[in-house]
PDB file of N, CA and C in Angstrom:
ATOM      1  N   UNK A   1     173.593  77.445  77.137  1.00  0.00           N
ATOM      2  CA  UNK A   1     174.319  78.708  77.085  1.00  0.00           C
ATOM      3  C   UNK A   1     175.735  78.421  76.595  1.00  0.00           C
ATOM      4  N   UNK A   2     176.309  78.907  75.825  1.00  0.00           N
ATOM      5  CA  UNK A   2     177.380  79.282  75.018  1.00  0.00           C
ATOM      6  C   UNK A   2     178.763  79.807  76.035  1.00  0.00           C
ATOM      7  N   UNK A   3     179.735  79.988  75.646  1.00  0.00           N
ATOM      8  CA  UNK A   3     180.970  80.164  76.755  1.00  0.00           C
ATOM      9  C   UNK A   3     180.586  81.769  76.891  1.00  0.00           C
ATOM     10  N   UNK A   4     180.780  81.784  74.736  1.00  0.00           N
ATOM     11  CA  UNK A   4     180.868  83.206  75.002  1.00  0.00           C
ATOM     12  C   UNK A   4     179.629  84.164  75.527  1.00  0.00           C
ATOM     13  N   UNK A   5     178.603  83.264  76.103  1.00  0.00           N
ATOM     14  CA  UNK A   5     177.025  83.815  76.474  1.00  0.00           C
ATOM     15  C   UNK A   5     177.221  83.709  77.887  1.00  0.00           C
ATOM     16  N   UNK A   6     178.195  83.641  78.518  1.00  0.00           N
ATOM     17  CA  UNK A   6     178.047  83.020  79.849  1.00  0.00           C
ATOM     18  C   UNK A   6     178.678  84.150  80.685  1.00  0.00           C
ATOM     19  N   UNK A   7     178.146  84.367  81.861  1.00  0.00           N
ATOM     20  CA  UNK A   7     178.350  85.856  82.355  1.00  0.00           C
ATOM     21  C   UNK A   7     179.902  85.929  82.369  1.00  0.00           C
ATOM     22  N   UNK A   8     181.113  85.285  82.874  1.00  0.00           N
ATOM     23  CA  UNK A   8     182.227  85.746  83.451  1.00  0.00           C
ATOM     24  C   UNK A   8     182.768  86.273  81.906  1.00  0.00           C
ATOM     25  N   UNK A   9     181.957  85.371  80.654  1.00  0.00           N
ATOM     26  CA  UNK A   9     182.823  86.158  79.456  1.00  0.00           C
ATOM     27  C   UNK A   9     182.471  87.381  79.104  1.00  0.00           C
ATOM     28  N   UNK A  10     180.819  87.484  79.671  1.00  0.00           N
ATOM     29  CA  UNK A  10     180.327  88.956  79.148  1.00  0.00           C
ATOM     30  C   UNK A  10     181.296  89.780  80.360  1.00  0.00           C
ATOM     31  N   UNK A  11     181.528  89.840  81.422  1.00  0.00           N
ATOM     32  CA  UNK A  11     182.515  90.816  82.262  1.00  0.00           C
ATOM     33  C   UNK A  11     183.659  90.480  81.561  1.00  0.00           C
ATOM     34  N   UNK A  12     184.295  90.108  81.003  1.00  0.00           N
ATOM     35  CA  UNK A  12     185.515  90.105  80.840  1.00  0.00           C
ATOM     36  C   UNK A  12     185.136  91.023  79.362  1.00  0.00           C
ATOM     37  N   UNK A  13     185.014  90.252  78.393  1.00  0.00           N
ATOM     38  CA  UNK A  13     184.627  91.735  77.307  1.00  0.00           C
ATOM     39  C   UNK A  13     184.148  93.587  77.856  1.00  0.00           C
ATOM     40  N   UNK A  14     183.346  92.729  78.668  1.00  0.00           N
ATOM     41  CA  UNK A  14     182.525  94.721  79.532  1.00  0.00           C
ATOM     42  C   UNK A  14     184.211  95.306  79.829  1.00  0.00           C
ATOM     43  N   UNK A  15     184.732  94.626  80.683  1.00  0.00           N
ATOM     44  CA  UNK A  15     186.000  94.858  81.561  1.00  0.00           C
ATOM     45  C   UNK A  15     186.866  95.670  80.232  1.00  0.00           C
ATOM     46  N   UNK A  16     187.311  95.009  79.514  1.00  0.00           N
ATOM     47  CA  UNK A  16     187.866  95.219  78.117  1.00  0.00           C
ATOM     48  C   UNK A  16     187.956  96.493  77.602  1.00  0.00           C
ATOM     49  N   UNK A  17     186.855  96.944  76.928  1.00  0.00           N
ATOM     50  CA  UNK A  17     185.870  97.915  76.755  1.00  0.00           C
ATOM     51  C   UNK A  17     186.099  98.814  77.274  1.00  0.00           C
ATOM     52  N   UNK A  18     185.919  98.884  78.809  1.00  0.00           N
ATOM     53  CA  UNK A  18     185.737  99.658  79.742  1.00  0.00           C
ATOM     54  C   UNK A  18     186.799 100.501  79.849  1.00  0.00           C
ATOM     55  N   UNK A  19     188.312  99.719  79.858  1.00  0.00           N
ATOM     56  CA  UNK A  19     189.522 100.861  79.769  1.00  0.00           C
ATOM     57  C   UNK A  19     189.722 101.613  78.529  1.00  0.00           C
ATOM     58  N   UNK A  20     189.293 100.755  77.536  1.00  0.00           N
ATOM     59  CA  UNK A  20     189.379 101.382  75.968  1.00  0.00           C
ATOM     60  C   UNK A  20     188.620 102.705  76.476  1.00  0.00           C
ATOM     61  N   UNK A  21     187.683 103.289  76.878  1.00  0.00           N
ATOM     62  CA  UNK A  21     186.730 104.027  77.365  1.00  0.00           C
ATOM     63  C   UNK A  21     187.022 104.917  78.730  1.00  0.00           C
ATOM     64  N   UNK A  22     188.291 104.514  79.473  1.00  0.00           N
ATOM     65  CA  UNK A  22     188.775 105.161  80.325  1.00  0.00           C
ATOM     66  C   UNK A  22     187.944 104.857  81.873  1.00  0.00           C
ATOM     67  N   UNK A  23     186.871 103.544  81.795  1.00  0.00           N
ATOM     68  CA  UNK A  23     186.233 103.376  83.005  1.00  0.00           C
ATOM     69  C   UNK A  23     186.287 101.955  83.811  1.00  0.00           C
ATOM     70  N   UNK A  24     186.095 101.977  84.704  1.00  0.00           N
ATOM     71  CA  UNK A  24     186.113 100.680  85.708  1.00  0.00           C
ATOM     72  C   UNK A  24     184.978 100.514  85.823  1.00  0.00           C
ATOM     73  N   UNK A  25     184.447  98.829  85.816  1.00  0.00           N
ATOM     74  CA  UNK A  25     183.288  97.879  86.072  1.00  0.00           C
ATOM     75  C   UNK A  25     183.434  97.582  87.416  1.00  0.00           C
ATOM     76  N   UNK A  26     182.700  97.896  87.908  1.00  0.00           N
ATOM     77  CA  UNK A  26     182.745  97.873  89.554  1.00  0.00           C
ATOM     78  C   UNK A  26     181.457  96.580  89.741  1.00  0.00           C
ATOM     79  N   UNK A  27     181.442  95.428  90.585  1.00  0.00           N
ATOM     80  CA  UNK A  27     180.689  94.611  90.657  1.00  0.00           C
ATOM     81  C   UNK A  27     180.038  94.665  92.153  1.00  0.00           C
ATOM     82  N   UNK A  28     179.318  94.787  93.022  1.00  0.00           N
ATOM     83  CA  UNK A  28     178.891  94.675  94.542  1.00  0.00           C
ATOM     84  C   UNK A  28     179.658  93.126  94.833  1.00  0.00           C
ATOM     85  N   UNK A  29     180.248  93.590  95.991  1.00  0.00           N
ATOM     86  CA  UNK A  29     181.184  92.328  96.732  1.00  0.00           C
ATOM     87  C   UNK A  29     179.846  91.837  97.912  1.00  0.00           C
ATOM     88  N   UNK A  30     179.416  92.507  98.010  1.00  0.00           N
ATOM     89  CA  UNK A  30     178.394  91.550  99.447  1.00  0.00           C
ATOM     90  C   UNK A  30     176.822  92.393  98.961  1.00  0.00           C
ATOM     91  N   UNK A  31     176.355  91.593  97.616  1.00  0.00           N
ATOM     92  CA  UNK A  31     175.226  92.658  97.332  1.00  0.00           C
ATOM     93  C   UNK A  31     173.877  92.539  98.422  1.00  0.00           C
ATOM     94  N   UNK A  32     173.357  93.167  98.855  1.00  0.00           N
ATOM     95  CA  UNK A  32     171.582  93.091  99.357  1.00  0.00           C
ATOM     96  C   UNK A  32     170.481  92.826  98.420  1.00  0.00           C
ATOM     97  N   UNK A  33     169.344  92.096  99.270  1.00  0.00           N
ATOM     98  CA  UNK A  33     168.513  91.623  98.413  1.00  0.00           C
ATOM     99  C   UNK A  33     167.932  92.496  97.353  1.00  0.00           C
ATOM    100  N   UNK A  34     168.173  94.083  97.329  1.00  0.00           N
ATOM    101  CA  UNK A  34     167.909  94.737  96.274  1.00  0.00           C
ATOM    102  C   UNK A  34     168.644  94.778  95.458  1.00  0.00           C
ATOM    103  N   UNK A  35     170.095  94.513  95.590  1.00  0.00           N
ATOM    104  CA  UNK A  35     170.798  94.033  94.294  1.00  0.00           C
ATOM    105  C   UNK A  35     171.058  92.433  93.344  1.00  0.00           C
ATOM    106  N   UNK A  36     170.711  91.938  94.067  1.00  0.00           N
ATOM    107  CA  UNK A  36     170.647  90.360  93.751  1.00  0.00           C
ATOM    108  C   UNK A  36     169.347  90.487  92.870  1.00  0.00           C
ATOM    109  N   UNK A  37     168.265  91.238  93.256  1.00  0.00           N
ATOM    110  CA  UNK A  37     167.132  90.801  92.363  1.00  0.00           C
ATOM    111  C   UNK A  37     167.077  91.817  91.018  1.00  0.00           C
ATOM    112  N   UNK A  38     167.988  92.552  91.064  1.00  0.00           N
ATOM    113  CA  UNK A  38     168.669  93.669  90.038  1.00  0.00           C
ATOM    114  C   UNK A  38     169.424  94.225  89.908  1.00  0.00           C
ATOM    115  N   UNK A  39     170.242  94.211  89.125  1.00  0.00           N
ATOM    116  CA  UNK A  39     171.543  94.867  88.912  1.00  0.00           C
ATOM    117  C   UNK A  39     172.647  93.816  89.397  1.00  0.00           C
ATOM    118  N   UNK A  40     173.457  94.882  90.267  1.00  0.00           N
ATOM    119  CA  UNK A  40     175.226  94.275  90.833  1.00  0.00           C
ATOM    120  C   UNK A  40     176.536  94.983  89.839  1.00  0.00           C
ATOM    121  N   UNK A  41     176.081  95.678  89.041  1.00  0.00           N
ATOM    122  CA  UNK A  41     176.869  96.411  88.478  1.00  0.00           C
ATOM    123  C   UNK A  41     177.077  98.096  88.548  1.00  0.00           C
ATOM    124  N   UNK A  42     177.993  98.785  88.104  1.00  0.00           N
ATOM    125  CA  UNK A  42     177.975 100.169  88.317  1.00  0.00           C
ATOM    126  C   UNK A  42     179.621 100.570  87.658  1.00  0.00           C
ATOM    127  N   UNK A  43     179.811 101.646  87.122  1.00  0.00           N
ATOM    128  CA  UNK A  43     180.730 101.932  85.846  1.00  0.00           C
ATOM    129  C   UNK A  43     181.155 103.435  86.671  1.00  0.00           C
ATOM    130  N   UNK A  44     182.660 103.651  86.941  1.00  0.00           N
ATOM    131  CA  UNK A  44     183.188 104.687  87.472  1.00  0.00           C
ATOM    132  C   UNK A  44     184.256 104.877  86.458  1.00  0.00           C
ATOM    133  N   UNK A  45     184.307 106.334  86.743  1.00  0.00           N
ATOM    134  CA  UNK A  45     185.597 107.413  85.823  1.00  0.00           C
ATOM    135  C   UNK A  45     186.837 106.946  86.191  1.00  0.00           C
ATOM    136  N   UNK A  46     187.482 106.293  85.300  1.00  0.00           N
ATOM    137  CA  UNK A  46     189.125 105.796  85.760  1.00  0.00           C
ATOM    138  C   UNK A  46     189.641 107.152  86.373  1.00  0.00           C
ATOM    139  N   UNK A  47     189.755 108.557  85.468  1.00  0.00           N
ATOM    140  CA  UNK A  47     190.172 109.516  85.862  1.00  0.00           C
ATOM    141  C   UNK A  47     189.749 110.040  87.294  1.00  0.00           C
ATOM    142  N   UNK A  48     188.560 110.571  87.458  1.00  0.00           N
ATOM    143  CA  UNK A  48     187.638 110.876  87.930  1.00  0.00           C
ATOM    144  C   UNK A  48     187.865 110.591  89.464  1.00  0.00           C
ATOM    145  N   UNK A  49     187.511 109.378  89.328  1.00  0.00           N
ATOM    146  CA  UNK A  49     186.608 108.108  90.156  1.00  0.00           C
ATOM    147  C   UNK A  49     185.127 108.677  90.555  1.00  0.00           C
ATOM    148  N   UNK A  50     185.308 109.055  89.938  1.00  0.00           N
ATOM    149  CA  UNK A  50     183.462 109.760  89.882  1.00  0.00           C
ATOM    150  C   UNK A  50     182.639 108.378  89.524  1.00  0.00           C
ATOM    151  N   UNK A  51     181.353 108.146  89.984  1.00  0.00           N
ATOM    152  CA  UNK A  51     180.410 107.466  89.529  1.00  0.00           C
ATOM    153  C   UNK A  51     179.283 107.621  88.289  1.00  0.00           C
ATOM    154  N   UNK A  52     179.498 107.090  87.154  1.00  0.00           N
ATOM    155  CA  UNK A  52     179.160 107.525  85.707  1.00  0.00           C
ATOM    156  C   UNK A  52     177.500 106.995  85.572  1.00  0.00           C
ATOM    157  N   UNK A  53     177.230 105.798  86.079  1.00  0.00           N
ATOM    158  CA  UNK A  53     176.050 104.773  85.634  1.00  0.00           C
ATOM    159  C   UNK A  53     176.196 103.979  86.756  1.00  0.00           C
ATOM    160  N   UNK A  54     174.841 103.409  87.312  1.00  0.00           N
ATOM    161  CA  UNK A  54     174.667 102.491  88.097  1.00  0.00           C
ATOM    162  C   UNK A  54     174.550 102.516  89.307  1.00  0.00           C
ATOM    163  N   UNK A  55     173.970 104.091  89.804  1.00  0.00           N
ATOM    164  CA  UNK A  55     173.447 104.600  90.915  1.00  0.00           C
ATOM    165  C   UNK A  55     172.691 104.545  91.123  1.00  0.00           C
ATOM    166  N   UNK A  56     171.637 104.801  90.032  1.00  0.00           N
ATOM    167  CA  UNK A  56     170.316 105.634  90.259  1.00  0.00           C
ATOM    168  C   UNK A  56     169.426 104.922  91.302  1.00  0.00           C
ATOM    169  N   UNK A  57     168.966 105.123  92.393  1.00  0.00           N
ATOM    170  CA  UNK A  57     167.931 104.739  93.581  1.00  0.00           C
ATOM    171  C   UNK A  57     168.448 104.085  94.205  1.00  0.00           C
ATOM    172  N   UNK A  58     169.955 103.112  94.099  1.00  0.00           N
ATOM    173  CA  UNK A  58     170.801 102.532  95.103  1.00  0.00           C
ATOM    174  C   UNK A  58     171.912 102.395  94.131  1.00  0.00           C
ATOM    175  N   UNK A  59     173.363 101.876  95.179  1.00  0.00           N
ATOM    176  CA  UNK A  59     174.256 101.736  94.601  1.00  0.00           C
ATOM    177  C   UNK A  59     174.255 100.071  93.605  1.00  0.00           C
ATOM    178  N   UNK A  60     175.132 100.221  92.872  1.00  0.00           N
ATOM    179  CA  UNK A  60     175.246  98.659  91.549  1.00  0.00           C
ATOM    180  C   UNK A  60     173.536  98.624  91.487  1.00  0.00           C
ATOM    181  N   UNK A  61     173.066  99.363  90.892  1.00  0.00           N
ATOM    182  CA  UNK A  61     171.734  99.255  90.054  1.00  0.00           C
ATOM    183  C   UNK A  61     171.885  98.282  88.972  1.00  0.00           C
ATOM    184  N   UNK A  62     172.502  98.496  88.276  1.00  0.00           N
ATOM    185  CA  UNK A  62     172.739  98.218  86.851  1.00  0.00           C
ATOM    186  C   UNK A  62     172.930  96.660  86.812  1.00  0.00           C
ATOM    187  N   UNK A  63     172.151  96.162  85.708  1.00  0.00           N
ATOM    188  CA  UNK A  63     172.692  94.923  85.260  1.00  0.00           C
ATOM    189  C   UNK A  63     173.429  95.167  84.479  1.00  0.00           C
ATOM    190  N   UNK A  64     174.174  93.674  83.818  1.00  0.00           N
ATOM    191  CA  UNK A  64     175.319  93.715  82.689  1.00  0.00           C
ATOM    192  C   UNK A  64     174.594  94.080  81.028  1.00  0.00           C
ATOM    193  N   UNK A  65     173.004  94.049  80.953  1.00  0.00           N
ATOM    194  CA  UNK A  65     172.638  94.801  79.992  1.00  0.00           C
ATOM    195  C   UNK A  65     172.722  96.272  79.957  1.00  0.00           C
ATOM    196  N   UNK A  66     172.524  96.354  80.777  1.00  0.00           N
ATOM    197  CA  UNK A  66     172.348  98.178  80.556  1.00  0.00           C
ATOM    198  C   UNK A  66     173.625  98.851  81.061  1.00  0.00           C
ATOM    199  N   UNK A  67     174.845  98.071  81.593  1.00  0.00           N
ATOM    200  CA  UNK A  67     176.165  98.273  81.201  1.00  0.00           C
ATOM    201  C   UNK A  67     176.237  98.082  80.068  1.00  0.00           C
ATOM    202  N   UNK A  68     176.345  97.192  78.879  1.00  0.00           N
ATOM    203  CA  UNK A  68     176.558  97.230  77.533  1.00  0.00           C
ATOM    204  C   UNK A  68     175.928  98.042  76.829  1.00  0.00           C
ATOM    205  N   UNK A  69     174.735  97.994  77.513  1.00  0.00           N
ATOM    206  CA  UNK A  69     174.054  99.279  76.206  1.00  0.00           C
ATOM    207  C   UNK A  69     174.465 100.381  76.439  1.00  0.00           C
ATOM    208  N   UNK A  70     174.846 101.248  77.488  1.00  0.00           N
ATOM    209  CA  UNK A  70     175.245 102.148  77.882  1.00  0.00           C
ATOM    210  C   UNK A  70     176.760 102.056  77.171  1.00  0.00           C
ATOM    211  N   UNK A  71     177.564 101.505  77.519  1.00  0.00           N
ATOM    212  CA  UNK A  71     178.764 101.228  76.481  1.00  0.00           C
ATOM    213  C   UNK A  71     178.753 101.569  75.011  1.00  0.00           C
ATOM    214  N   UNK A  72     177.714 100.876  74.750  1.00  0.00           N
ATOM    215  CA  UNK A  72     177.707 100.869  73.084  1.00  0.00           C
ATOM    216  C   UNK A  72     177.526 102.459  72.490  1.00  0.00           C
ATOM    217  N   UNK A  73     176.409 103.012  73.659  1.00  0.00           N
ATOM    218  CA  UNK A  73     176.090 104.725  73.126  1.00  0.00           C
ATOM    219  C   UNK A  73     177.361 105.814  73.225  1.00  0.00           C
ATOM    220  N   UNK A  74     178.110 105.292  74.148  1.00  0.00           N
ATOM    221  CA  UNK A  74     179.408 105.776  74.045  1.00  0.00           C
ATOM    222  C   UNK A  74     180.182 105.549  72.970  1.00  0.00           C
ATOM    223  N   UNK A  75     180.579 104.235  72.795  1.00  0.00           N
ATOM    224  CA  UNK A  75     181.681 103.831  71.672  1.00  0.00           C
ATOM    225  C   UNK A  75     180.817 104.117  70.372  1.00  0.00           C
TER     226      UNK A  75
END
């Protein structure tokens, strides 16, 4: 794996992004075994603080793919 393939660089680009876009990357600080085996991510309204992505059926659903892809349909 590559630096730039390596998760803390993909959050730091997501992170990036994210204000360009007006939102915060929220990560689970003490995730449960339903987030460890998926997701740990979730994307809130800087404005807002509304929750945008990364709810659906529990909280930090989301992996860091479907944060980016979700990103990308925006930008």
């Amino acid at each position: 794996m590559s630096y730039k393939t390596s998760t803390p660089s993909r959050e730091r680009r997501v992170k990036r992004l994210c204000v360009r876009l007006g939102l915060h990357l929220m990560t689970a600080q003490k995730p449960d075994k339903q987030v460890l085996a998926h997701g740990g991510y979730m994307l809130r309204d800087a404005r807002t603080m509304a929750i945008v992505f990364g709810d659906k059926g529990y909280l930090f659903s989301a992996d860091l793919d479907e944060i980016e892809a979700y990103l990308d349909a925006l930008g």
